[in-house]
Protein backbone atom coordinates (compact mmCIF):
# COMPACT_ATOMS: atom_id res chain seq x y z
CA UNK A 1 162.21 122.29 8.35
CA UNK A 2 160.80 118.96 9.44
CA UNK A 3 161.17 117.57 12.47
CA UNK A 4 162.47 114.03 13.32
CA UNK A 5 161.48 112.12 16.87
CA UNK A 6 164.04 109.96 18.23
CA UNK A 7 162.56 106.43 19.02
CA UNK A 8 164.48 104.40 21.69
CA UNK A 9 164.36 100.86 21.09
CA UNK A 10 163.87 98.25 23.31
CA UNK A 11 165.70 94.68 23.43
CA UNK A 12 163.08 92.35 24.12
CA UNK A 13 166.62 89.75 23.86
CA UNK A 14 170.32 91.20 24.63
CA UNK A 15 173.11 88.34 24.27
CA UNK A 16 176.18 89.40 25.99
CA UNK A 17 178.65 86.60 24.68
CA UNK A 18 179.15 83.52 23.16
CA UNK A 19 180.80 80.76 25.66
CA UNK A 20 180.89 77.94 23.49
CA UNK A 21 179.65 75.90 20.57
CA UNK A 22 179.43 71.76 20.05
CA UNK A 23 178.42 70.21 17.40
CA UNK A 24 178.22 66.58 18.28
CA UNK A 25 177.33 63.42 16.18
CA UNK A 26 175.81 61.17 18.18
CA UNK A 27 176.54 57.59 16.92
CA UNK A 28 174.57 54.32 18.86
CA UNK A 29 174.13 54.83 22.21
CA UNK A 30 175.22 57.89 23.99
CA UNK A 31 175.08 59.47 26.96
CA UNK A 32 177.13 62.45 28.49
CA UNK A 33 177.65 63.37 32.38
CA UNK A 34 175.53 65.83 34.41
CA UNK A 35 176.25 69.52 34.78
CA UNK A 36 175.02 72.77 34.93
CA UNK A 37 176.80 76.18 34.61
CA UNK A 38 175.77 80.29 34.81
CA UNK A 39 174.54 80.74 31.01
CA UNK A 40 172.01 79.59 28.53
CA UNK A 41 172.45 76.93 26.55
CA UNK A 42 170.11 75.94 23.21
CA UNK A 43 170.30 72.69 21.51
CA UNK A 44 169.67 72.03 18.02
CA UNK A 45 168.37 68.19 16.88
CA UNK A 46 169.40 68.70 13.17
CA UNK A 47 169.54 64.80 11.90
CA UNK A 48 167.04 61.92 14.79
CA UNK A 49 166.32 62.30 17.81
CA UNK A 50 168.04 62.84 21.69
CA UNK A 51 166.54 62.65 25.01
CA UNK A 52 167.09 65.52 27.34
CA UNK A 53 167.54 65.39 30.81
CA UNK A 54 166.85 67.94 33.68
CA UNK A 55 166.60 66.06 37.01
CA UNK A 56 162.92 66.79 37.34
CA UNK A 57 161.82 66.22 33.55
CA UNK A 58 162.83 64.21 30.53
CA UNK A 59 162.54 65.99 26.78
CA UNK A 60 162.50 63.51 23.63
CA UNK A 61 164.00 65.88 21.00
CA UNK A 62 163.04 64.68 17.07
CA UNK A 63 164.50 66.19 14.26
CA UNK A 64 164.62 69.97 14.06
CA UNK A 65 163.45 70.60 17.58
CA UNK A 66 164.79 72.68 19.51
CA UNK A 67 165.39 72.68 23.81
CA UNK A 68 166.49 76.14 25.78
CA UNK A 69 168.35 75.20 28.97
CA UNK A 70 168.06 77.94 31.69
CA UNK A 71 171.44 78.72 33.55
CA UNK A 72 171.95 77.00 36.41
CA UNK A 73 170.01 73.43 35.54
CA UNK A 74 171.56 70.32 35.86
CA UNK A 75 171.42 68.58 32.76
CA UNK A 76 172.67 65.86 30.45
CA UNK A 77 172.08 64.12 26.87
CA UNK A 78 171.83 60.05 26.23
CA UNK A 79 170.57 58.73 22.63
CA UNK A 80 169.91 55.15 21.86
CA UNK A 81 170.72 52.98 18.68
CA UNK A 82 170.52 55.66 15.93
CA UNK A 83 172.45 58.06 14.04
CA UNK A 84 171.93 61.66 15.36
CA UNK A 85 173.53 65.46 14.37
CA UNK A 86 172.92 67.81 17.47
CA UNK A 87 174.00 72.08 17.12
CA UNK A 88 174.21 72.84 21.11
CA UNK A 89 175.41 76.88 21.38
CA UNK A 90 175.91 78.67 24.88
CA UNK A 91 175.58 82.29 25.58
CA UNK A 92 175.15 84.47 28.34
CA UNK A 93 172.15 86.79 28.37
CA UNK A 94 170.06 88.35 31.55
CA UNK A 95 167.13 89.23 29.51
CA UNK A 96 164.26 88.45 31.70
CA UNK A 97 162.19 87.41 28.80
CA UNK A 98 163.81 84.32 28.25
CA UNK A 99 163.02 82.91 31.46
CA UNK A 100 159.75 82.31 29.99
CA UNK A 101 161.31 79.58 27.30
CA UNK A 102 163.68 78.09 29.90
CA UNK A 103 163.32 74.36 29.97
CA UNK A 104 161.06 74.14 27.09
CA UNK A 105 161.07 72.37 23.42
CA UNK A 106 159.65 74.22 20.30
CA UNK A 107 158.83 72.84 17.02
CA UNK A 108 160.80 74.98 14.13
CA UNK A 109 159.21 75.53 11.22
CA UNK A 110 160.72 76.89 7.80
CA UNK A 111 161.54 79.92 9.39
CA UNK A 112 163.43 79.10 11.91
CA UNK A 113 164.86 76.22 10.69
CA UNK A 114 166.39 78.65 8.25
CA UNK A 115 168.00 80.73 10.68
CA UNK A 116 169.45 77.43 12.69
CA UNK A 117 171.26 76.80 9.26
CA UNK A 118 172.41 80.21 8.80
CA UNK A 119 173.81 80.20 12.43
CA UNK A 120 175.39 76.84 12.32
CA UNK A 121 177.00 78.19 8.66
CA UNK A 122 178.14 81.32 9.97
CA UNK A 123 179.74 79.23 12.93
CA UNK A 124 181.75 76.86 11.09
CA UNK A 125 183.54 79.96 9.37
CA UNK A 126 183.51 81.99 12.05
CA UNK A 127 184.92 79.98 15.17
CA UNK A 128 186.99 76.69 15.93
CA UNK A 129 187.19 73.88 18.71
CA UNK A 130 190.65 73.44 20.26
CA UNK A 131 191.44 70.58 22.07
CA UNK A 132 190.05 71.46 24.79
CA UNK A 133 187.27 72.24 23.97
CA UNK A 134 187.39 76.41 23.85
CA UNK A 135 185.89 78.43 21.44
CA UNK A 136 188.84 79.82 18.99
CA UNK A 137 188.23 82.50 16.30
CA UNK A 138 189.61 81.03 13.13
CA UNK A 139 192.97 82.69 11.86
CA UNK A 140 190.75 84.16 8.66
CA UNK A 141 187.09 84.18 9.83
CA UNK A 142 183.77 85.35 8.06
CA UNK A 143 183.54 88.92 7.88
CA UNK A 144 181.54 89.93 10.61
CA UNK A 145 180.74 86.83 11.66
CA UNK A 146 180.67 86.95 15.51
CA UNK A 147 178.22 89.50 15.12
CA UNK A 148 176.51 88.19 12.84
CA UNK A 149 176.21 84.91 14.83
CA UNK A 150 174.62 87.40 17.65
CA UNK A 151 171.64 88.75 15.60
CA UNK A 152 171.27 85.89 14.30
CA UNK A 153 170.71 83.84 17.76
CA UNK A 154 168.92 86.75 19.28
CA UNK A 155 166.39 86.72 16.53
CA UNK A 156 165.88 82.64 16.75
CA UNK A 157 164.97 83.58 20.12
CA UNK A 158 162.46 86.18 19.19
CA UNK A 159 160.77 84.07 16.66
CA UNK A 160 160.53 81.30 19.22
CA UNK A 161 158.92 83.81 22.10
CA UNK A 162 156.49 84.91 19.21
CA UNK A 163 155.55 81.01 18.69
CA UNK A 164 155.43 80.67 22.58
CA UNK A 165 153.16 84.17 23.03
CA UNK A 166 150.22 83.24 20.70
CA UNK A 167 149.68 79.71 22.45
CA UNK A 168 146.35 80.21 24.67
CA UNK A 169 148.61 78.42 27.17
CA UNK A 170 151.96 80.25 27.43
CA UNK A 171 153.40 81.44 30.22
CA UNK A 172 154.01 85.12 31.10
CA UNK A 173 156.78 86.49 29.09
CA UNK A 174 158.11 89.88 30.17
CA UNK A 175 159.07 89.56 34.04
CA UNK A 176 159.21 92.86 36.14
CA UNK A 177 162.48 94.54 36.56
CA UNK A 178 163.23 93.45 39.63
CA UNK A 179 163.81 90.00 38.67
CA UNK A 180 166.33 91.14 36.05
CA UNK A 181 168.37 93.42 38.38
CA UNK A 182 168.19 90.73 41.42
CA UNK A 183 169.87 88.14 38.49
CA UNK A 184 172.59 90.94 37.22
CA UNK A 185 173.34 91.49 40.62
CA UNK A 186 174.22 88.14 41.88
CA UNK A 187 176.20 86.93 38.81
CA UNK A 188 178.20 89.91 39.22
CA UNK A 189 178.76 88.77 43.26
CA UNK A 190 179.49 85.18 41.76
CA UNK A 191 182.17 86.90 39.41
CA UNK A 192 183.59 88.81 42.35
CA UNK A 193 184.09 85.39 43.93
CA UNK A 194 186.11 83.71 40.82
CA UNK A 195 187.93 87.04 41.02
CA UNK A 196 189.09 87.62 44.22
CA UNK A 197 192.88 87.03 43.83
CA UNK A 198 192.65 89.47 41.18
CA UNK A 199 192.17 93.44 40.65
CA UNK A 200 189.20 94.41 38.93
CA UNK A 201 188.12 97.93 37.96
CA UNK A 202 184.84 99.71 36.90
CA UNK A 203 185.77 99.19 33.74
CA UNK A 204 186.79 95.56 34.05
CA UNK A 205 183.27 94.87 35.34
CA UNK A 206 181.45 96.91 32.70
CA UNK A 207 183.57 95.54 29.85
CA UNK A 208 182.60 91.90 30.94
CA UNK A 209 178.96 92.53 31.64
CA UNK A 210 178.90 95.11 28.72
CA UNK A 211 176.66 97.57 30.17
CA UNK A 212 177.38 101.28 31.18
CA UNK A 213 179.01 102.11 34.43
CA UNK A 214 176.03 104.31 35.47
CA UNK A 215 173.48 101.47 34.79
CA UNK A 216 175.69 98.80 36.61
CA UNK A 217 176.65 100.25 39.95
CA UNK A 218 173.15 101.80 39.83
CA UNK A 219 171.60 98.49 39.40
CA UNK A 220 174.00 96.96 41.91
CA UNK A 221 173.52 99.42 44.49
CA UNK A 222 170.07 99.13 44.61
CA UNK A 223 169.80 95.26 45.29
CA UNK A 224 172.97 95.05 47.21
CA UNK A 225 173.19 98.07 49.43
CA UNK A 226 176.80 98.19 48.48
CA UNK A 227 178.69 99.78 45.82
CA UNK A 228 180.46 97.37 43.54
CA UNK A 229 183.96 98.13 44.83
CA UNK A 230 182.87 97.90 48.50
CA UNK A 231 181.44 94.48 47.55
CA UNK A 232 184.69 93.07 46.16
CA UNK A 233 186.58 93.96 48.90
CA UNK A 234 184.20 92.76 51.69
CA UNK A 235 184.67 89.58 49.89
CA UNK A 236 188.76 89.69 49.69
CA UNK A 237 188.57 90.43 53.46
CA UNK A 238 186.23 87.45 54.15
CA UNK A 239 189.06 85.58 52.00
CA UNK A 240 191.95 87.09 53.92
CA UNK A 241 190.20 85.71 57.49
CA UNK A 242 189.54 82.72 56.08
CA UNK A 243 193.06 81.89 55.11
CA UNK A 244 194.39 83.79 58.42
CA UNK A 245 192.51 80.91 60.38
CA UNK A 246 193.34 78.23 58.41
CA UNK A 247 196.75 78.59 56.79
CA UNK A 248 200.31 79.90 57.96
CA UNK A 249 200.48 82.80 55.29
CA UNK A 250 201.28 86.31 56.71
CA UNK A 251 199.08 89.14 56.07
CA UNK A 252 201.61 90.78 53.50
CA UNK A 253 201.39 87.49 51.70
CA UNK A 254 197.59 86.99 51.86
CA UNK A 255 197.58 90.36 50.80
CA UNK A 256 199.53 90.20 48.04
CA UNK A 257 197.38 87.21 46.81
CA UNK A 258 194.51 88.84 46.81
CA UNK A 259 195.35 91.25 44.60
CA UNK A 260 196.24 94.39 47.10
CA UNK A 261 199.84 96.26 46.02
CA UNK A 262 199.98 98.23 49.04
CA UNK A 263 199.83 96.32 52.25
CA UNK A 264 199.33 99.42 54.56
CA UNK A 265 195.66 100.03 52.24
CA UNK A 266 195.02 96.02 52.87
CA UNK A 267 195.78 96.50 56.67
CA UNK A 268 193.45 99.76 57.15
CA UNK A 269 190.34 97.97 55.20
CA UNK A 270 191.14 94.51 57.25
CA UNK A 271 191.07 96.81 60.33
CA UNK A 272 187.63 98.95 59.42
CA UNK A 273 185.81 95.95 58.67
CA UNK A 274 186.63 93.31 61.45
CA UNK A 275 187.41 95.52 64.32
CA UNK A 276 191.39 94.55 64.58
CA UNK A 277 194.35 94.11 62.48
CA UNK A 278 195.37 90.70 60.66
CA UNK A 279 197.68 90.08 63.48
CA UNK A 280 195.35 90.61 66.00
CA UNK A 281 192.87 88.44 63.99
CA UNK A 282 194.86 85.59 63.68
CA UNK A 283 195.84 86.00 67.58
CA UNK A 284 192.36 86.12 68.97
CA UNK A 285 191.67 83.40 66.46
CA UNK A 286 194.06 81.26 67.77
CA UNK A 287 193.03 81.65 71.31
CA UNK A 288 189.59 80.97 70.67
CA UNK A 289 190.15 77.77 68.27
CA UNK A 290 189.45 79.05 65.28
CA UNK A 291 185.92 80.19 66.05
CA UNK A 292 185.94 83.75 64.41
């Protein structure tokens, strides 16, 4: 009987979700406000050419070039007196190896200008812009079109760390693991903080970061010292001290807005990690001004 080996394969790039697509004409001059947010974002010069901002450095973007914005750079667009057709698509992804591309232009060549246009195609059947500018599934979408979207971005981005690899000059793509898990780890804190009038479970988390539990608190545990649960509450009781110094709101209602049912559980965890109870918090806050 022959024998088959298992091979385990490696994601050199692993795109979590899509958080939104634009796919401005930019007519004359042009030029959109500064701002930066938590994902990736790739931009797509399919018709003339844009300038790209990032505080520190200026990108002129021709036809069919293409500009990878790391997460958390500030950022805007401004054209001049020409007619220009830009494909900008944001995703979240914490694969190290695209720190190597981040703030960077490419060239495409047939290749990948192919798979831009197969992208922007599968797009335009796939999704919709409301009017306020959210990503919408369309009531009858392509068949498999989300994920196809996925592969299709993920391998753009492996073509363009193949171009980047063979120049003499490139930077160091793969980044140790460390790097990786310190990133996971602090977007998941960040998360906890846009969360914490609301409950979240194991489940929640791994749904949302769509990896396993085992390889999330594991992960977490190890950069954080905490577990993920212990985390989320440390920050709700930060929040509940906060708002016992500086607003009127009882504990049971500061409890209740953070997202804890049972008051007595909220008390006892408020208690273990401060010292005192809420009342005695907001009483010894009092007397000393505020200062705790």
């Amino acid at each position: 009987m022959r024998n088959y080996i298992r091979h385990r394969i490696f994601n050199v790039i692993d795109i979590k979700e899509l958080i939104a697509l634009e796919y401005p004409d930019f007519d004359g001059k042009y030029k959109n406000y500064e701002e930066s947010h938590d994902f990736w974002e790739l931009c797509y010069v399919q018709k003339g050419s844009i300038t790209l901002e990032t505080g520190d450095n200026s990108l002129r973007l021709c036809e069919n070039e293409i500009a990878l914005i790391s997460p958390n750079k500030k950022h805007s667009y401004h054209s001049e007196n020409n007619k220009n057709t830009v494909f900008v698509i944001c995703f979240q992804s914490f694969s190290q190896s695209l720190k190597a591309m981040g703030d960077m232009k490419f060239d495409s060549d047939a290749t990948i200008t192919g798979i831009m246009t197969s992208i922007i195609d599968e797009c335009s059947k796939t999704f919709r812009i409301d009017e306020n500018e959210h990503l919408k599934a369309l009531a009858t979408p392509s068949f498999g079109g989300q994920q196809a979207i996925i592969i299709l971005l993920e391998y753009l981005l492996i073509c363009l760390l193949r171009k980047l690899s063979v120049d003499k000059d490139s930077r160091v793509i793969f980044l140790p693991d460390e790097d990786f898990d310190a990133v996971l780890a602090q977007t998941v804190i960040n998360y906890f903080k846009e969360n914490l009038c609301n409950k979240l479970s194991l489940n929640d988390l791994c749904a949302r970061f769509n990896y396993s539990r085992s390889f999330l608190c594991r992960t977490f545990k190890n950069q954080t010292g905490e577990t993920l649960i212990s985390c989320f509450n440390r920050l709700k009781i930060e929040e509940a001290q906060r708002l016992l110094r500086e607003t009127g709101h009882t504990a049971t209602g500061i409890s209740r807005h953070l997202g804890f049912q049972d008051v007595k559980y909220f008390n006892s965890l408020f208690k273990k990690q401060t010292g005192c109870t809420p009342i005695e918090y907001r009483k010894n806050s009092d007397e000393r001004g505020g200062l705790m």
